[in-house]
PDB file of N, CA and C in Angstrom:
ATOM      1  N   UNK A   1      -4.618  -1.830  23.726  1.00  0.00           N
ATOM      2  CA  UNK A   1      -4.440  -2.672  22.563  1.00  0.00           C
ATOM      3  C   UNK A   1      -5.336  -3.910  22.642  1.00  0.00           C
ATOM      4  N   UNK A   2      -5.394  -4.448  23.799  1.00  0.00           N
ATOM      5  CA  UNK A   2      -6.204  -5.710  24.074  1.00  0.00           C
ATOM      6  C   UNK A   2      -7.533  -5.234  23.892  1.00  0.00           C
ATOM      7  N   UNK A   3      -8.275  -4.111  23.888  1.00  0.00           N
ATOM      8  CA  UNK A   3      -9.528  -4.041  23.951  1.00  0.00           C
ATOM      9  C   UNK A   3      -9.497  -3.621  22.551  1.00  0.00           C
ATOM     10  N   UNK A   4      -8.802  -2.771  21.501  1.00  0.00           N
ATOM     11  CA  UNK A   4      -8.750  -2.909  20.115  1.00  0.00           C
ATOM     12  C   UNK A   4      -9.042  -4.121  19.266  1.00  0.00           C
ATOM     13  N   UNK A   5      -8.202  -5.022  19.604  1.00  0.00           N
ATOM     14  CA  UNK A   5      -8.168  -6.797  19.345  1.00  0.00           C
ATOM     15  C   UNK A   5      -9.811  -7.231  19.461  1.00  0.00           C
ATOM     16  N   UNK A   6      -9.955  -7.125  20.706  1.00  0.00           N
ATOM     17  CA  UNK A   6     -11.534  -7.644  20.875  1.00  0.00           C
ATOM     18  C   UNK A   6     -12.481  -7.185  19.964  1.00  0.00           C
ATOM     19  N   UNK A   7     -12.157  -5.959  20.167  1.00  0.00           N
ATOM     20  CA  UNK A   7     -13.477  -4.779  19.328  1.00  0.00           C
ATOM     21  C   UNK A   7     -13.731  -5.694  17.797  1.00  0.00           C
ATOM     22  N   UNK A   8     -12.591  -5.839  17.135  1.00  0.00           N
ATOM     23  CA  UNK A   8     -11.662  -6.384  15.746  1.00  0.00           C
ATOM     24  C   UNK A   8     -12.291  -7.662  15.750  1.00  0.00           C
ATOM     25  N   UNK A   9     -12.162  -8.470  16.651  1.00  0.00           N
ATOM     26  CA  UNK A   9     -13.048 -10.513  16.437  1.00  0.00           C
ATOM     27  C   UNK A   9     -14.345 -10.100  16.934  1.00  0.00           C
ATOM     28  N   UNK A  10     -14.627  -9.010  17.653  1.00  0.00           N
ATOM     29  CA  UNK A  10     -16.721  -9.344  18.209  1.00  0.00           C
ATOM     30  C   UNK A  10     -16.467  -8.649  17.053  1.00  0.00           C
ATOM     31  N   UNK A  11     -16.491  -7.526  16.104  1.00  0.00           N
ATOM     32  CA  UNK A  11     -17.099  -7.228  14.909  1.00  0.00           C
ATOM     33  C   UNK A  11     -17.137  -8.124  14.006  1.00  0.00           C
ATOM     34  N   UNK A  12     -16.104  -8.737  13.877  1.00  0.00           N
ATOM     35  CA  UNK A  12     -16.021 -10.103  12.887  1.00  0.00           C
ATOM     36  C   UNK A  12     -16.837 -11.162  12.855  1.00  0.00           C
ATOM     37  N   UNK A  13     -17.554 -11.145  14.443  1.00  0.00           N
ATOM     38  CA  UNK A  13     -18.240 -12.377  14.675  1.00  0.00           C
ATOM     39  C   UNK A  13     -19.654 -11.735  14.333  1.00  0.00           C
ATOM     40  N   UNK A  14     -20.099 -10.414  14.430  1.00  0.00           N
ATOM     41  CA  UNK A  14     -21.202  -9.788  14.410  1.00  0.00           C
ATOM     42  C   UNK A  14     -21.183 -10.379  12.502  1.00  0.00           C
ATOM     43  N   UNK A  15     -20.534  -9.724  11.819  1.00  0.00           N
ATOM     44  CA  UNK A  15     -20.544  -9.549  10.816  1.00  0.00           C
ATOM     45  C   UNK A  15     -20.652 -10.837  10.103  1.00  0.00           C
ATOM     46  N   UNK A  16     -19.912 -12.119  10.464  1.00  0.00           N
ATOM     47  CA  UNK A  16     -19.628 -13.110  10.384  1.00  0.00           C
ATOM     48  C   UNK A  16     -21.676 -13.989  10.360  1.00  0.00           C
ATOM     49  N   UNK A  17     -21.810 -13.807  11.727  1.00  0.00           N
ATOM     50  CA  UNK A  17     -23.243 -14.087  11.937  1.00  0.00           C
ATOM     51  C   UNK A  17     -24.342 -13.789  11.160  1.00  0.00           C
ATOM     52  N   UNK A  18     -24.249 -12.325  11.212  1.00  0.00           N
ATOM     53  CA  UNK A  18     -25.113 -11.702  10.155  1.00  0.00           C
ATOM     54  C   UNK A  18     -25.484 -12.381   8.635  1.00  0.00           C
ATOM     55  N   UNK A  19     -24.021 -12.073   8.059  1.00  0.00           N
ATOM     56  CA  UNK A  19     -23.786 -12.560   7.091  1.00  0.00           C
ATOM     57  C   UNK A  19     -24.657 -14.145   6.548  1.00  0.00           C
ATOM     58  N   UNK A  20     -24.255 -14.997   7.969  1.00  0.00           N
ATOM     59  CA  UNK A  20     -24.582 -16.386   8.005  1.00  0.00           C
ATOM     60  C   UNK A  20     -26.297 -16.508   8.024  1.00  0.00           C
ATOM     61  N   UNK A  21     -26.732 -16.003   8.747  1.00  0.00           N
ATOM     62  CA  UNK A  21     -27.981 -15.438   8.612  1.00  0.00           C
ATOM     63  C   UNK A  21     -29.103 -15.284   7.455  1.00  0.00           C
ATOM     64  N   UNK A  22     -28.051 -14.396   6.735  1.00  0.00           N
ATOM     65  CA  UNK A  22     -28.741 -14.121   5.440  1.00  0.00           C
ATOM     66  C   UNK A  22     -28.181 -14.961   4.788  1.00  0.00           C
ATOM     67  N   UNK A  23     -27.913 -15.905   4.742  1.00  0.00           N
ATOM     68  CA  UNK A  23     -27.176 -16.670   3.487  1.00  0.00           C
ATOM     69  C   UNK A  23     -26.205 -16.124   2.671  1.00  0.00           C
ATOM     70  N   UNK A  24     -25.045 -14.852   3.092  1.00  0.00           N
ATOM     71  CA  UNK A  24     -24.321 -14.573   2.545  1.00  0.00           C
ATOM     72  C   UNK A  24     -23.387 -15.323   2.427  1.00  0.00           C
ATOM     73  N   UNK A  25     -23.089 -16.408   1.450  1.00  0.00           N
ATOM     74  CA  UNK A  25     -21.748 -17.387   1.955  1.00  0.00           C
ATOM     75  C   UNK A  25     -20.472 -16.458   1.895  1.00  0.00           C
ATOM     76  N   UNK A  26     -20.166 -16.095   0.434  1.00  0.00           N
ATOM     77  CA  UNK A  26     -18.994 -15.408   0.196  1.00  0.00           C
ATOM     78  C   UNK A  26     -18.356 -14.157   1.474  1.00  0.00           C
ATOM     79  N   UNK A  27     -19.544 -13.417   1.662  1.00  0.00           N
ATOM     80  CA  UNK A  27     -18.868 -12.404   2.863  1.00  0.00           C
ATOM     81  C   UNK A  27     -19.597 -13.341   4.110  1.00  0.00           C
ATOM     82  N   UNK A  28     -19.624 -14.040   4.180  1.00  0.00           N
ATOM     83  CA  UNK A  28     -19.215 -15.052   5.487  1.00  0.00           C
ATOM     84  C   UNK A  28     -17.875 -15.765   5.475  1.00  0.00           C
ATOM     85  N   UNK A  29     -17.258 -15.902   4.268  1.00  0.00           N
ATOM     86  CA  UNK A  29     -16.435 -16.912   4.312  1.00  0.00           C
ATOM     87  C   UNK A  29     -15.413 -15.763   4.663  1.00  0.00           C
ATOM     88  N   UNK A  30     -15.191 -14.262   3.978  1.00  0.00           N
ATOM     89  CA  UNK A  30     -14.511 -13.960   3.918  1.00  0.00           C
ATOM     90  C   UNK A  30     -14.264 -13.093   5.588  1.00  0.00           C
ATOM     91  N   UNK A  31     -15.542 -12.760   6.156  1.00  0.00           N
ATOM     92  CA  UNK A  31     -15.476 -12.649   7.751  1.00  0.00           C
ATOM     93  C   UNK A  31     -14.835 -13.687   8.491  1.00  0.00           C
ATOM     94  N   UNK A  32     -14.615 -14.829   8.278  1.00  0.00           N
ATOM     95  CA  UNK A  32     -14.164 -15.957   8.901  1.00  0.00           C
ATOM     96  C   UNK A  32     -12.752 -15.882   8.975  1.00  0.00           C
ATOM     97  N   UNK A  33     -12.418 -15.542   7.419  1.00  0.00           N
ATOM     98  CA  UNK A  33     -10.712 -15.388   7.309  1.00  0.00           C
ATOM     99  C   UNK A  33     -10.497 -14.263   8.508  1.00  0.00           C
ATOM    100  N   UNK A  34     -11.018 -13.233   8.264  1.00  0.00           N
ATOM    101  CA  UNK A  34     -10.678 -11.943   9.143  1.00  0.00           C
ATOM    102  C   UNK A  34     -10.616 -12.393  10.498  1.00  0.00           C
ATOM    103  N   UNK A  35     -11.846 -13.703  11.084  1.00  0.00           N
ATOM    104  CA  UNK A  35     -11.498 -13.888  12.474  1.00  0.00           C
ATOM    105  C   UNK A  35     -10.814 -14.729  13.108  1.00  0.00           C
ATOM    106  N   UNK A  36     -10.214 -15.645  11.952  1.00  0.00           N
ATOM    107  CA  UNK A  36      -9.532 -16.612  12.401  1.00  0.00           C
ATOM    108  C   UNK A  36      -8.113 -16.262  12.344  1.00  0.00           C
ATOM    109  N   UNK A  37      -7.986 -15.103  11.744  1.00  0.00           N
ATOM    110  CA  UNK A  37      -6.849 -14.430  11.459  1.00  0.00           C
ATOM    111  C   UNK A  37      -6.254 -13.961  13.747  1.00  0.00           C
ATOM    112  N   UNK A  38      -7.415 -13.131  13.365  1.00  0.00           N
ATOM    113  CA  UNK A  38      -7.115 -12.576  15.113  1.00  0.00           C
ATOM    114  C   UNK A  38      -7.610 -13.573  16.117  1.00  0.00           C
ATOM    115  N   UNK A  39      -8.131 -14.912  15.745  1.00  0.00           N
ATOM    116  CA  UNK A  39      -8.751 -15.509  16.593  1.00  0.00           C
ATOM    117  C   UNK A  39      -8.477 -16.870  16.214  1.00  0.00           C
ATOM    118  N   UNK A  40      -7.573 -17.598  16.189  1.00  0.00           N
ATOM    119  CA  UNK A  40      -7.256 -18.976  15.313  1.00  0.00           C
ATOM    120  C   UNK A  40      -8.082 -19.784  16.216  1.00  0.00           C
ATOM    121  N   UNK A  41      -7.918 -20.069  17.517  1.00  0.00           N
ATOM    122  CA  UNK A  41      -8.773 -20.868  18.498  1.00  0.00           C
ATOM    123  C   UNK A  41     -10.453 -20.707  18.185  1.00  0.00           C
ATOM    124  N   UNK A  42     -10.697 -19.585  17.388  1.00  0.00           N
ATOM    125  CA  UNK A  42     -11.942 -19.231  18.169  1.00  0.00           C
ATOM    126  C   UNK A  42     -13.310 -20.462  18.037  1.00  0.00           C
ATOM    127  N   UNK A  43     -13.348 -21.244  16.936  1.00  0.00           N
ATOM    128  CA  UNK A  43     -14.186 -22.535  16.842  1.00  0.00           C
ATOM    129  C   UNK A  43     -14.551 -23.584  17.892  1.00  0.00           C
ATOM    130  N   UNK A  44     -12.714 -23.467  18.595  1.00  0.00           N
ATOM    131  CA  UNK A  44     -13.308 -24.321  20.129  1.00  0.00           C
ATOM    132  C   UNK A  44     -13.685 -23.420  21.323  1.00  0.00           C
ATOM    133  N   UNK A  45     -13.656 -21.766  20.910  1.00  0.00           N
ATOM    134  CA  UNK A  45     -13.980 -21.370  22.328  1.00  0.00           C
ATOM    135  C   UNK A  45     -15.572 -20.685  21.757  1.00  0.00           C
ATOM    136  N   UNK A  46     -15.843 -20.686  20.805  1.00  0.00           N
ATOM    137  CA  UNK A  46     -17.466 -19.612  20.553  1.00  0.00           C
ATOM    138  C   UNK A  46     -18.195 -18.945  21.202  1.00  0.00           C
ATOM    139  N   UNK A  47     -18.995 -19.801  21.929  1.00  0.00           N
ATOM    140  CA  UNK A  47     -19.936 -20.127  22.938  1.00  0.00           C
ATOM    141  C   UNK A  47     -19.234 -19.482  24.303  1.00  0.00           C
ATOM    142  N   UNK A  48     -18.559 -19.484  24.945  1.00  0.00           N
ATOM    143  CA  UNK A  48     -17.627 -19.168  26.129  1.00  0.00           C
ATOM    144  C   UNK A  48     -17.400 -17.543  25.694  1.00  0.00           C
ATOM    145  N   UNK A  49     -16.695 -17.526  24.377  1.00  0.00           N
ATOM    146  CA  UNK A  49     -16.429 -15.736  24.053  1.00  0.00           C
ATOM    147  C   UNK A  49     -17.593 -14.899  23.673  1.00  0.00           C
ATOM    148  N   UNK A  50     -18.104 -15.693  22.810  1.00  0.00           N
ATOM    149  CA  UNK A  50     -19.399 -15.124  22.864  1.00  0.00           C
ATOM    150  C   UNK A  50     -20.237 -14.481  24.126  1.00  0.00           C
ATOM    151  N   UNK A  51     -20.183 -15.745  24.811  1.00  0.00           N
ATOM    152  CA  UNK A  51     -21.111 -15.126  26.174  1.00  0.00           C
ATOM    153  C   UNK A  51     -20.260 -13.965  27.231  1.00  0.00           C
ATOM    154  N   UNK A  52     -19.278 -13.726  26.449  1.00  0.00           N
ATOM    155  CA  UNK A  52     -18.374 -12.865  27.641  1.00  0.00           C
ATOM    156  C   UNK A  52     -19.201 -11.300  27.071  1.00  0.00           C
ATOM    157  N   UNK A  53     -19.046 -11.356  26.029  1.00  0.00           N
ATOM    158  CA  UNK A  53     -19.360 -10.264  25.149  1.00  0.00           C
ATOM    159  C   UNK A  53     -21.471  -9.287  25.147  1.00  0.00           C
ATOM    160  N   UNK A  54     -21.742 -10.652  24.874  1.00  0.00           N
ATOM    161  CA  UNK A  54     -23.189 -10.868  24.849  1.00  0.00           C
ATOM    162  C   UNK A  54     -23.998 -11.476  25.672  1.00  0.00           C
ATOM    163  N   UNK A  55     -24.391 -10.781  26.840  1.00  0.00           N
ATOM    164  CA  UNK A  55     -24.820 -11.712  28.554  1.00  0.00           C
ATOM    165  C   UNK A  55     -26.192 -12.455  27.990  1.00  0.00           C
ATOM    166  N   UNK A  56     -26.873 -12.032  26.975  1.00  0.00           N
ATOM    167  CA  UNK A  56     -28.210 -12.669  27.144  1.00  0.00           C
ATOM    168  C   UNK A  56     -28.145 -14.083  26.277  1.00  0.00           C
ATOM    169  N   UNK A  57     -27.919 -15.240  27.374  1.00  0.00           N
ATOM    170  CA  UNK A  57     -28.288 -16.456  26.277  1.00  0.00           C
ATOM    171  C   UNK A  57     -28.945 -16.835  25.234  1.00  0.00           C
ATOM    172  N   UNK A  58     -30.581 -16.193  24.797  1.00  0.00           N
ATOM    173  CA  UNK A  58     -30.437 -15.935  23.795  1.00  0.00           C
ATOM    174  C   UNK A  58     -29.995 -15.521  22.285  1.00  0.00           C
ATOM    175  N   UNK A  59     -29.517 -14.511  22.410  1.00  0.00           N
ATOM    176  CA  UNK A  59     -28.627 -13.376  21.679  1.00  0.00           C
ATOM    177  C   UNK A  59     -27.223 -14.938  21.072  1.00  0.00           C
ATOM    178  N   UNK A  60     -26.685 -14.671  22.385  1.00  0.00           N
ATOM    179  CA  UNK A  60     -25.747 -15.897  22.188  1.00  0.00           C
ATOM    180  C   UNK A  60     -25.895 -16.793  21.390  1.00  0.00           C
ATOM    181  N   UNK A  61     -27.272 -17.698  21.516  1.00  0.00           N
ATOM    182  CA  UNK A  61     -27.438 -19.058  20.586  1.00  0.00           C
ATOM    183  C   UNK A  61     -27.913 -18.458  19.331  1.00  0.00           C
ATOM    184  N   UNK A  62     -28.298 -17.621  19.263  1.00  0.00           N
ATOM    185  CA  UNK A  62     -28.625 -16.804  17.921  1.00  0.00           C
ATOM    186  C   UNK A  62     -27.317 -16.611  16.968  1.00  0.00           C
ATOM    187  N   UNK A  63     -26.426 -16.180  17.606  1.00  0.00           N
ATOM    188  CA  UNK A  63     -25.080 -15.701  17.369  1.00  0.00           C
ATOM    189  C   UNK A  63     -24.540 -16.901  16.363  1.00  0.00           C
ATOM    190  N   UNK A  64     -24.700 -18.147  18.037  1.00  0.00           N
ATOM    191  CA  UNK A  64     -23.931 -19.424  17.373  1.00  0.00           C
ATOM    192  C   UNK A  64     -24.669 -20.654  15.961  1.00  0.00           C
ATOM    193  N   UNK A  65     -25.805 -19.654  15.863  1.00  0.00           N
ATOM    194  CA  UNK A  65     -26.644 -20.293  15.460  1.00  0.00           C
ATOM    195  C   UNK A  65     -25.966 -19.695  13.708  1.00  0.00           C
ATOM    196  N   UNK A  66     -25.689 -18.556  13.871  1.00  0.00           N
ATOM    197  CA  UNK A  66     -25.409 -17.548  12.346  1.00  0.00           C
ATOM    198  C   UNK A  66     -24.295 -17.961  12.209  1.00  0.00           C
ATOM    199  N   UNK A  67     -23.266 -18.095  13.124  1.00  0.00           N
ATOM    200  CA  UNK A  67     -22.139 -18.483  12.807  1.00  0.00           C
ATOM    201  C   UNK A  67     -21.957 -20.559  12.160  1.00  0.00           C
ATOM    202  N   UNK A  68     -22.865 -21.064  12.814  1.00  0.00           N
ATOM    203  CA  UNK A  68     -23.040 -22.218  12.017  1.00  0.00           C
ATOM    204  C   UNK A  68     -23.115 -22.082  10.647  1.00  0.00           C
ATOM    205  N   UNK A  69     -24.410 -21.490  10.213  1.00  0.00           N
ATOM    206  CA  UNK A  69     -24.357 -21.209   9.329  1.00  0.00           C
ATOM    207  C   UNK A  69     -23.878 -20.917   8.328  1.00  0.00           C
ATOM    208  N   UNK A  70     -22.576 -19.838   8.713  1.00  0.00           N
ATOM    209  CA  UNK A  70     -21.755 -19.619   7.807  1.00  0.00           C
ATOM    210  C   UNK A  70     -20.496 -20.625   8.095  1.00  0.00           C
ATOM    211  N   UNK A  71     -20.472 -21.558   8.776  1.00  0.00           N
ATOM    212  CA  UNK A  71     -19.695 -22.829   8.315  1.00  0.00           C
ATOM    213  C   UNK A  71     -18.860 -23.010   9.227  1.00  0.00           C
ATOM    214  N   UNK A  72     -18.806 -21.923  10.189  1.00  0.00           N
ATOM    215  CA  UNK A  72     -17.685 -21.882  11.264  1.00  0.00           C
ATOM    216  C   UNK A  72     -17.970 -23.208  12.099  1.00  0.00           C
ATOM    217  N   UNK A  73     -17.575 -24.493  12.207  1.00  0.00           N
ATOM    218  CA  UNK A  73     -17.112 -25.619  12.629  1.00  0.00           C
ATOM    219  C   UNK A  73     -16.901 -25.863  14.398  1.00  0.00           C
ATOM    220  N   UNK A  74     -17.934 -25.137  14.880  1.00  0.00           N
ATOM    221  CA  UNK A  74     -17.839 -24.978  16.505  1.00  0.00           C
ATOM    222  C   UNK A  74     -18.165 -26.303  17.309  1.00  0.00           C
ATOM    223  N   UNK A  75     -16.594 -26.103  18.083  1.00  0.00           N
ATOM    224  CA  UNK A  75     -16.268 -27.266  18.751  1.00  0.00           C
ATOM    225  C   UNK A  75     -17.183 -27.748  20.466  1.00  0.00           C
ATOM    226  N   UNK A  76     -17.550 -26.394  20.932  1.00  0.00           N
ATOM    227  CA  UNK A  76     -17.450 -25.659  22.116  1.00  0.00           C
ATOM    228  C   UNK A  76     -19.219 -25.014  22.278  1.00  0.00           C
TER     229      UNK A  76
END
């Protein structure tokens, strides 16, 4: 079940990023609901979960970089 959960917020965050990326606001905003849903913390941890997921620091700041974008408010 715990690795279901995960699968469920890294897709969200993939999607989330992406989204942010392209300037999709609306399906960014609405990826956000989906991850804050399974992930209420996740703004102060990003960066930390992220890198659990995605080893190459790059990739990572890319990540946090899309997820800015789409407005996600990262504390971390």
């Amino acid at each position: 079940m715990l690795r279901s959960a995960r699968a469920g917020w890294a897709q969200c965050i993939e999607r989330r990023t992406l989204y942010g990326q392209l300037g999709e606001r609306e399906a960014a905003r609405n990826a956000l609901r989906e991850l804050l849903v399974l992930r209420p913390d996740f703004a102060t941890m990003a960066r930390q979960e992220a890198a659990k997921l995605w080893w190459d620091s790059e990739l990572v700041e890319h990540l946090i970089d899309g997820l800015r974008k789409a407005r996600l408010d990262i504390t971390g």
